[in-house]
C-alpha atoms as a PDB file:
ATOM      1  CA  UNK A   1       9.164  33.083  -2.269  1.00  0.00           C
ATOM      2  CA  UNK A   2       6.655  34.975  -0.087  1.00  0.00           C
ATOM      3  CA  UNK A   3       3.672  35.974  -2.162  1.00  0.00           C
ATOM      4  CA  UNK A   4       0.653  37.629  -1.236  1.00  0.00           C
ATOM      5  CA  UNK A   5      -2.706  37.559  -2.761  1.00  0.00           C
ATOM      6  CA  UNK A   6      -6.117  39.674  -1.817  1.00  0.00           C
ATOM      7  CA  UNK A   7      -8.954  40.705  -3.603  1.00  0.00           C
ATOM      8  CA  UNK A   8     -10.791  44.192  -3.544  1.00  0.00           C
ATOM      9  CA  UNK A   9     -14.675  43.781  -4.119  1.00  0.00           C
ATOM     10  CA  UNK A  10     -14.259  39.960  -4.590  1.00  0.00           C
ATOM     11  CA  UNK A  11     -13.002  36.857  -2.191  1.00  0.00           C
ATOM     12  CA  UNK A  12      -9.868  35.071  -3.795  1.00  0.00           C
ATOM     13  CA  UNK A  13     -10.792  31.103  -3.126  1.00  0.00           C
ATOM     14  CA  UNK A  14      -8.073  28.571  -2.350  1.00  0.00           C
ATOM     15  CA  UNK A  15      -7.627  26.921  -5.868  1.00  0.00           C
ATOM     16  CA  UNK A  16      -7.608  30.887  -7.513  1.00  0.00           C
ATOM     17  CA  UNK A  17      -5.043  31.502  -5.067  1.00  0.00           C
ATOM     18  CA  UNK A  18      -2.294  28.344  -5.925  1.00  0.00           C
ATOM     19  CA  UNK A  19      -2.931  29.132  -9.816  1.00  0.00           C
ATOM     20  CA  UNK A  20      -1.759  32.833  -9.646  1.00  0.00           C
ATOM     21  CA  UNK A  21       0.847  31.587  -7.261  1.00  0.00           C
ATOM     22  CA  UNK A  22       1.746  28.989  -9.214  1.00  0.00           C
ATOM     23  CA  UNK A  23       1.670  31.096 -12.565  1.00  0.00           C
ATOM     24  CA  UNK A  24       3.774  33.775 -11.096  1.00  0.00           C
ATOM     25  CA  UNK A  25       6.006  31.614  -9.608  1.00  0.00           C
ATOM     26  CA  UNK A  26       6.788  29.941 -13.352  1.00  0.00           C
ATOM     27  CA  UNK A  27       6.918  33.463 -15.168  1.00  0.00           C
ATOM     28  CA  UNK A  28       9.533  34.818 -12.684  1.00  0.00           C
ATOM     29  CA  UNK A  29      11.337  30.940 -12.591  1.00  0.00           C
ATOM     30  CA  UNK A  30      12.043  31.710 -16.112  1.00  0.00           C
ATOM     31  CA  UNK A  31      14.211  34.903 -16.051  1.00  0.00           C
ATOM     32  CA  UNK A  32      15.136  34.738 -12.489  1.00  0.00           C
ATOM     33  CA  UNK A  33      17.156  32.262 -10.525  1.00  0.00           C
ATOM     34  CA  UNK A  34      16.971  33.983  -6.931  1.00  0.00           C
ATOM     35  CA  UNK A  35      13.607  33.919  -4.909  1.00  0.00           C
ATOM     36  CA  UNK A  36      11.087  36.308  -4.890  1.00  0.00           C
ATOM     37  CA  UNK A  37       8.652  38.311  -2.637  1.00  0.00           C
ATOM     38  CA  UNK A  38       5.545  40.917  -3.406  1.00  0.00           C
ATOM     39  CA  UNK A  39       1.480  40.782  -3.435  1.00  0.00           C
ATOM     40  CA  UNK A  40      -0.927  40.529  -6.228  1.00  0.00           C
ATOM     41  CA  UNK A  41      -4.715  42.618  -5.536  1.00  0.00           C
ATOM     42  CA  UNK A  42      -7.236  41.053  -8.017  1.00  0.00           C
ATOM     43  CA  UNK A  43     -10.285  43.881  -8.618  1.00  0.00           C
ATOM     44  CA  UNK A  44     -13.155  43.390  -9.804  1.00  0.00           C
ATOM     45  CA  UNK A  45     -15.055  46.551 -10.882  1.00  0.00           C
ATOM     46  CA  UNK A  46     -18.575  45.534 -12.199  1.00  0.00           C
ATOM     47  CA  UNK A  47     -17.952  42.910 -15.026  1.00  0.00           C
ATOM     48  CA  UNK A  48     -14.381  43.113 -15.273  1.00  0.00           C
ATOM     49  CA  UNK A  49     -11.767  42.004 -13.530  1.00  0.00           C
ATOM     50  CA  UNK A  50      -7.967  43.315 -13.254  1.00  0.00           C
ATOM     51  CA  UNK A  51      -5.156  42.409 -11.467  1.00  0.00           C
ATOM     52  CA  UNK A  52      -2.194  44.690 -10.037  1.00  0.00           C
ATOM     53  CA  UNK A  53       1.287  42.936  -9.267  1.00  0.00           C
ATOM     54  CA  UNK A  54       4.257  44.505  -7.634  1.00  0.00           C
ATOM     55  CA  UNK A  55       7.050  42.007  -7.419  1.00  0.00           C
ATOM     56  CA  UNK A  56      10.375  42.553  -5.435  1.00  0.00           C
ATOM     57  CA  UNK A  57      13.699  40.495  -6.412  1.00  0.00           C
ATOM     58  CA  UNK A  58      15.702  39.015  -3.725  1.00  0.00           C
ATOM     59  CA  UNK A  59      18.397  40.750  -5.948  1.00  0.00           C
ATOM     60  CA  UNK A  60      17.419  44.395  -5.124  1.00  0.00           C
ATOM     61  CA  UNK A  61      15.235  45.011  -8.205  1.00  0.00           C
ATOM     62  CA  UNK A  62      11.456  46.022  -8.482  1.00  0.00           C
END
């Protein structure tokens, strides 16, 4: 499982960084036996906050 995580307009701290690892780690654990890889960008754009995810299967899918 090789995840990457960066931040656009924000810095992603250590402890942000093992919960969305973590989190993604058990939401793909749950449908998926095979490992994983892909990168998560956090945004934040004034107030709010958003998160894009592009995760690729060790199967082949996307």
């Amino acid at each position: 499982m090789k995840l990457r995580i960066s931040g656009k307009h924000m810095d992603i701290g250590d402890a942000f960084r093992t919960r969305i690892n973590d989190r993604v780690g058990e939401a793909i654990g749950k449908y998926f036996d095979r490992g994983f890889s892909g990168h998560v960008t956090v945004i934040k754009s004034g107030s709010r906050f958003s998160a894009d995810c592009m995760i690729r299967l060790d199967s082949g899918a996307s």
